[in-house]
Protein backbone atom coordinates (compact mmCIF):
# COMPACT_ATOMS: atom_id res chain seq x y z
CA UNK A 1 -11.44 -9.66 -4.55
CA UNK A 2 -13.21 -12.52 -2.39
CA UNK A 3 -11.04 -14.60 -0.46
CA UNK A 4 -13.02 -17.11 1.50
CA UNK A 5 -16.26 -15.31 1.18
CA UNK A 6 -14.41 -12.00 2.44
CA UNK A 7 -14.29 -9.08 0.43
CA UNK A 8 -10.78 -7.36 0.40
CA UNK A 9 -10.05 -4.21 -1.92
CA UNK A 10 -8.59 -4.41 -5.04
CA UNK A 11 -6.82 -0.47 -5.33
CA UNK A 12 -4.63 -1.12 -2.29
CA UNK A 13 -1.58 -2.70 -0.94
CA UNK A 14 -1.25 -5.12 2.07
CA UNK A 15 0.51 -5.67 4.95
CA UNK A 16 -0.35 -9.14 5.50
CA UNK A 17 1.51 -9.85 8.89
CA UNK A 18 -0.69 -7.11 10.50
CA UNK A 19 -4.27 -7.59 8.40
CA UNK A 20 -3.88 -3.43 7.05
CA UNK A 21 -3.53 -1.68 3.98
CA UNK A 22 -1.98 1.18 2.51
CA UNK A 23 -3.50 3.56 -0.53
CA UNK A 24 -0.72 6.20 -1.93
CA UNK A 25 -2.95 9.23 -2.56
CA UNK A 26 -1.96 11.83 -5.37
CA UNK A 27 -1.19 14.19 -2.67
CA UNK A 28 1.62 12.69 -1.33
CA UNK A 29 -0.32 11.41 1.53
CA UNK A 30 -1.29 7.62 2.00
CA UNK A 31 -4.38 6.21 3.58
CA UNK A 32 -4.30 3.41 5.78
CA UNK A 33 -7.00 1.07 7.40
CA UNK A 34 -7.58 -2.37 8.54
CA UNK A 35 -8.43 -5.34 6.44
CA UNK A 36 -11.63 -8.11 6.57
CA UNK A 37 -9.56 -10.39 8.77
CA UNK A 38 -9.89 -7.79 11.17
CA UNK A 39 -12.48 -6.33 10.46
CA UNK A 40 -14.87 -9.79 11.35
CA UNK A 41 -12.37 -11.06 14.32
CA UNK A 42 -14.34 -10.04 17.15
CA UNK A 43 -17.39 -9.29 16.37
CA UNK A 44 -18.77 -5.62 16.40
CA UNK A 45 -16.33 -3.26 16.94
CA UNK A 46 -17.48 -1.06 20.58
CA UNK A 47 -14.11 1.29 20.46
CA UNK A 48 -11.52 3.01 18.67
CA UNK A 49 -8.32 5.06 19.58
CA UNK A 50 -5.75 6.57 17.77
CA UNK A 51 -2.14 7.55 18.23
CA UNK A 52 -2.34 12.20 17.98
CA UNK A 53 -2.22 13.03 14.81
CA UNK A 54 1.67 15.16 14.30
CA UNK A 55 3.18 11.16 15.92
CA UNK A 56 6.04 9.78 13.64
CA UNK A 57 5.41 6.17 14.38
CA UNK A 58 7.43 3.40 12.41
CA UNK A 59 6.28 0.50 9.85
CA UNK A 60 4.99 -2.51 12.44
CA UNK A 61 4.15 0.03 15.26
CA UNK A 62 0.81 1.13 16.54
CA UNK A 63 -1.18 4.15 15.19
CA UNK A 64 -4.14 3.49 17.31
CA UNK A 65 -6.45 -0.03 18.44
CA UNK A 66 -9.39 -0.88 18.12
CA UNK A 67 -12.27 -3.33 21.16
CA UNK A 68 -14.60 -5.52 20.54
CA UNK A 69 -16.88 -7.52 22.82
CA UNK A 70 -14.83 -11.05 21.92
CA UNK A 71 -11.14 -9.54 21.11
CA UNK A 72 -8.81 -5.67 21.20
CA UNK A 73 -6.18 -5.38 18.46
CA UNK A 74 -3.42 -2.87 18.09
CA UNK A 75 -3.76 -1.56 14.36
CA UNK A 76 0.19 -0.88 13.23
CA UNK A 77 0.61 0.88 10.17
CA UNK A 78 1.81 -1.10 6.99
CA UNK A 79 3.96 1.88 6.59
CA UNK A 80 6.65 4.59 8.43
CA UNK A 81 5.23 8.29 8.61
CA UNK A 82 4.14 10.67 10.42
CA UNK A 83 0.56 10.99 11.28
CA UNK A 84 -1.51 13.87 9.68
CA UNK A 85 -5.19 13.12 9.83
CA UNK A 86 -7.58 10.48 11.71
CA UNK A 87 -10.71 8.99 11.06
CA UNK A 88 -12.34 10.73 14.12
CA UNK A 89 -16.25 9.93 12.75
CA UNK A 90 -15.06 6.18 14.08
CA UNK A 91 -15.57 7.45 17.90
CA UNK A 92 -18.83 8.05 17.71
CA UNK A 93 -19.44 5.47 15.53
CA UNK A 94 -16.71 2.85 15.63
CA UNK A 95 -18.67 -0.33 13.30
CA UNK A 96 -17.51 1.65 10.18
CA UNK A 97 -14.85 -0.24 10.55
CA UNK A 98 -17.03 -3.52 10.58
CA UNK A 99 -19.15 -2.25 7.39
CA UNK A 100 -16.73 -0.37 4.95
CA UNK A 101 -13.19 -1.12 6.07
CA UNK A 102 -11.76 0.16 3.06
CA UNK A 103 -14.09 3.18 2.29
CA UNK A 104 -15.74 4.93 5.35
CA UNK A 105 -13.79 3.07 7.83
CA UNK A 106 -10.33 3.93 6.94
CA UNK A 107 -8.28 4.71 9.59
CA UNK A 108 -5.54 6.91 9.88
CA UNK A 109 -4.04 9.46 7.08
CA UNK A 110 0.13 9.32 7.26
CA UNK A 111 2.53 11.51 5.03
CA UNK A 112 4.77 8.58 3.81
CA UNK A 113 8.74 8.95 5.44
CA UNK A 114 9.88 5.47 3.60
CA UNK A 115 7.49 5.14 0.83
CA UNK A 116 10.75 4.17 -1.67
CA UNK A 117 12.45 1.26 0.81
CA UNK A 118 8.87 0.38 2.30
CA UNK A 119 7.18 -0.63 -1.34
CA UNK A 120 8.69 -4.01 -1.78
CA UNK A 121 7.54 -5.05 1.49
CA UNK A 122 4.03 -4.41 0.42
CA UNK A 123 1.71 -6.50 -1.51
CA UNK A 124 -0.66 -5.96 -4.17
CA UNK A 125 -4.07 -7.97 -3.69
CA UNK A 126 -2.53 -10.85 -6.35
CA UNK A 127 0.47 -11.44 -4.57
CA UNK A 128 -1.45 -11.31 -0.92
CA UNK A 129 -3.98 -13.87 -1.52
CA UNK A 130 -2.22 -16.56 -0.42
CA UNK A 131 -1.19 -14.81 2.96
CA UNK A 132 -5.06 -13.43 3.28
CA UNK A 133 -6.22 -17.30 3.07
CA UNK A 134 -3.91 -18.71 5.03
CA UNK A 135 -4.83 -15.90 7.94
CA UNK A 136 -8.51 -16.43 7.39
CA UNK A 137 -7.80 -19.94 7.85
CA UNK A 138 -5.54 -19.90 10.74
CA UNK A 139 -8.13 -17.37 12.56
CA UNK A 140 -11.24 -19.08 11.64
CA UNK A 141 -12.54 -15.89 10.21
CA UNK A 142 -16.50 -15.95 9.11
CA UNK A 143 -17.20 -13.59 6.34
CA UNK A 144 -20.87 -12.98 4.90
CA UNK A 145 -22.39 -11.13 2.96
CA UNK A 146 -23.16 -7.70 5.25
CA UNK A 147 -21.66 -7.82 8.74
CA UNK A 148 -24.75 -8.06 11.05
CA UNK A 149 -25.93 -5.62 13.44
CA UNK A 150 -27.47 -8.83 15.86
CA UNK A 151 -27.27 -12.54 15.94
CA UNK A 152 -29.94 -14.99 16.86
CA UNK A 153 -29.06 -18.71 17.51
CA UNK A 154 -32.12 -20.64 17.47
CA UNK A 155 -30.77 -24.22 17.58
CA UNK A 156 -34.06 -26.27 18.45
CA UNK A 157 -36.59 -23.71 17.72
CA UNK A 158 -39.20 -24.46 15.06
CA UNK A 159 -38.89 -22.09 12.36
CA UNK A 160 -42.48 -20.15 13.10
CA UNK A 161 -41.39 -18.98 16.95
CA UNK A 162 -37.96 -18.01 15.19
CA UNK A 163 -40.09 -15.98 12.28
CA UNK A 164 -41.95 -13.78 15.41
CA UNK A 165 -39.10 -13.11 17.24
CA UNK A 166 -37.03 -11.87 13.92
CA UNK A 167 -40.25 -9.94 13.71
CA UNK A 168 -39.98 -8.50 16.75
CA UNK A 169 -36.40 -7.79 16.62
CA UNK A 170 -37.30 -6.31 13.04
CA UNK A 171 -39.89 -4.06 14.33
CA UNK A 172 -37.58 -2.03 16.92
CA UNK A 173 -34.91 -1.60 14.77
CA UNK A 174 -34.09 1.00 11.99
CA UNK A 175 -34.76 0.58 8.43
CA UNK A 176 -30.82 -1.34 7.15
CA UNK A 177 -30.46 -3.74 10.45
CA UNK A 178 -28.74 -6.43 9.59
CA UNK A 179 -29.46 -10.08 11.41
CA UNK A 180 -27.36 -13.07 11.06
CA UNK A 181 -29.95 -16.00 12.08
CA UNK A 182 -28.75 -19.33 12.68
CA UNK A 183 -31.26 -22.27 12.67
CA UNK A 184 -30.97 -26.08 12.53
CA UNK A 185 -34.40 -26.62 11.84
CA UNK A 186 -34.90 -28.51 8.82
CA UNK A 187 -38.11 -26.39 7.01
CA UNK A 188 -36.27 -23.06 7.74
CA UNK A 189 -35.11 -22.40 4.31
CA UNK A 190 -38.73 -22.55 2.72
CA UNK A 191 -40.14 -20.43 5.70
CA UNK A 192 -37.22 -17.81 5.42
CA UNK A 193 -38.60 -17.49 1.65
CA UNK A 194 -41.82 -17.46 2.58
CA UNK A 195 -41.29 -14.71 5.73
CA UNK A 196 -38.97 -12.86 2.79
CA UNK A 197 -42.26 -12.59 0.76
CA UNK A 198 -44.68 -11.82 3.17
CA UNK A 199 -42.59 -8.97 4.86
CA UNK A 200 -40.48 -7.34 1.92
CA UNK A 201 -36.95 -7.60 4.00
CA UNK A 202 -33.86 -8.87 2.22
CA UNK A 203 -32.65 -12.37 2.55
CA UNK A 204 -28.84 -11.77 1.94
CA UNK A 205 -27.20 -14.76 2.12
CA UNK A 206 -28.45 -18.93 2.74
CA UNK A 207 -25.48 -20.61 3.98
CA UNK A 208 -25.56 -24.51 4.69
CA UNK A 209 -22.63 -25.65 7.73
CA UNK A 210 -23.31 -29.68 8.79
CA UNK A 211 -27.03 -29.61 10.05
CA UNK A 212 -27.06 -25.44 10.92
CA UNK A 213 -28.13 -23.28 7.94
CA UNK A 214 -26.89 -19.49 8.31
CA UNK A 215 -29.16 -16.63 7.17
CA UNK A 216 -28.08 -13.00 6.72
CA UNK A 217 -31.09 -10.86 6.47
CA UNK A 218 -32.00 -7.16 6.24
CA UNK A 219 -34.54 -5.09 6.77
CA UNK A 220 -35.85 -3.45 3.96
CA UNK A 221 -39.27 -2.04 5.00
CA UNK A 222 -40.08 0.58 7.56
């Protein structure tokens, strides 16, 4: 489902008021994470902590947080259980949750103490797109197509000295970087075809805002 130009899951129930979601597993167990509102907030996410796993902790309440550079956030589970497994491959590397909020990036693993009275209070993806608009609205949240591992603003830079230093940043970095490059000048989107060409790396996304035009590309090569 794309709300917005956000991706949100389509096998999982919401909790709107705090931006997670829920998946009842066929062991009795339920997986919870955070949603794209959160997920894009801040920016890359530097930290995460949870609450020790064996912690009873009630529908609204924290089971951990998350930092970024720009913004920290308590995550508070969309439901009341106790807590029985953690997503501990998100301390050493914490921008899962930025990438695959709903896959990699879950969060926390709860055995369900309410799951009967809790249901109605959850909503399938149909019933929370309103809510998921109106929050990516009211936060100003930015989706694109893959969440970028760097920005570049090059707001009165011709297009050629922005090309070389993409380059550059290109040529340090692994093979899957992403970059979201902002430029306002006015031949970029016929050079960013022509650099696409030349080098073999992935223009993702061409997004037009006023005068600014927003590229998302990745490296492909190397």
């Amino acid at each position: 489902m794309i709300i917005g130009n956000c991706r949100f899951a389509d096998d999982v129930l919401y909790d709107t008021e705090s931006n997670t979601w829920v998946k009842f597993d066929g062991d009795g167990a339920a997986t919870v994470g955070i949603n794209a509102v959160l997920a894009w907030l801040g920016g890359p996410i530097a930290s995460v902590s949870f609450k020790a796993v064996g912690t009873v902790v009630e529908r609204g309440k924290g089971i951990g947080a998350i930092e970024s550079p720009r913004h920290f956030d308590t995550v508070k589970s969309p439901i009341t259980g106790r807590i029985v497994a953690v997503n501990e491959a998100m301390v050493t590397n914490p921008r899962l949750l930025n990438h695959d909020p709903y896959g990699a990036g879950w969060f926390a693993r709860l055995e369900p103490l309410k799951k009967e009275q809790e249901l109605a209070l959850l909503k399938a993806p149909v019933m929370a797109r309103g809510d998921l608009q109106a929050r990516i609205t009211e936060l100003k949240i930015r989706c694109f197509a893959e969440f970028p591992d760097q920005e570049m603003y090059e707001i009165g830079t011709e297009c050629s000295a922005v090309l070389v230093r993409l380059d550059e940043a290109f040529g340090s970095s692994p093979k899957g970087t992403v970059v979201h490059l902002v430029s306002d000048d006015p031949t970029s989107e016929i050079e960013m075809i022509r650099w696409s060409e030349r080098t073999g790396n992935e223009v993702l996304e061409t997004r037009r805002e006023g005068n600014l035009v927003h590229y998302v590309v990745k490296k492909t090569q190397g």
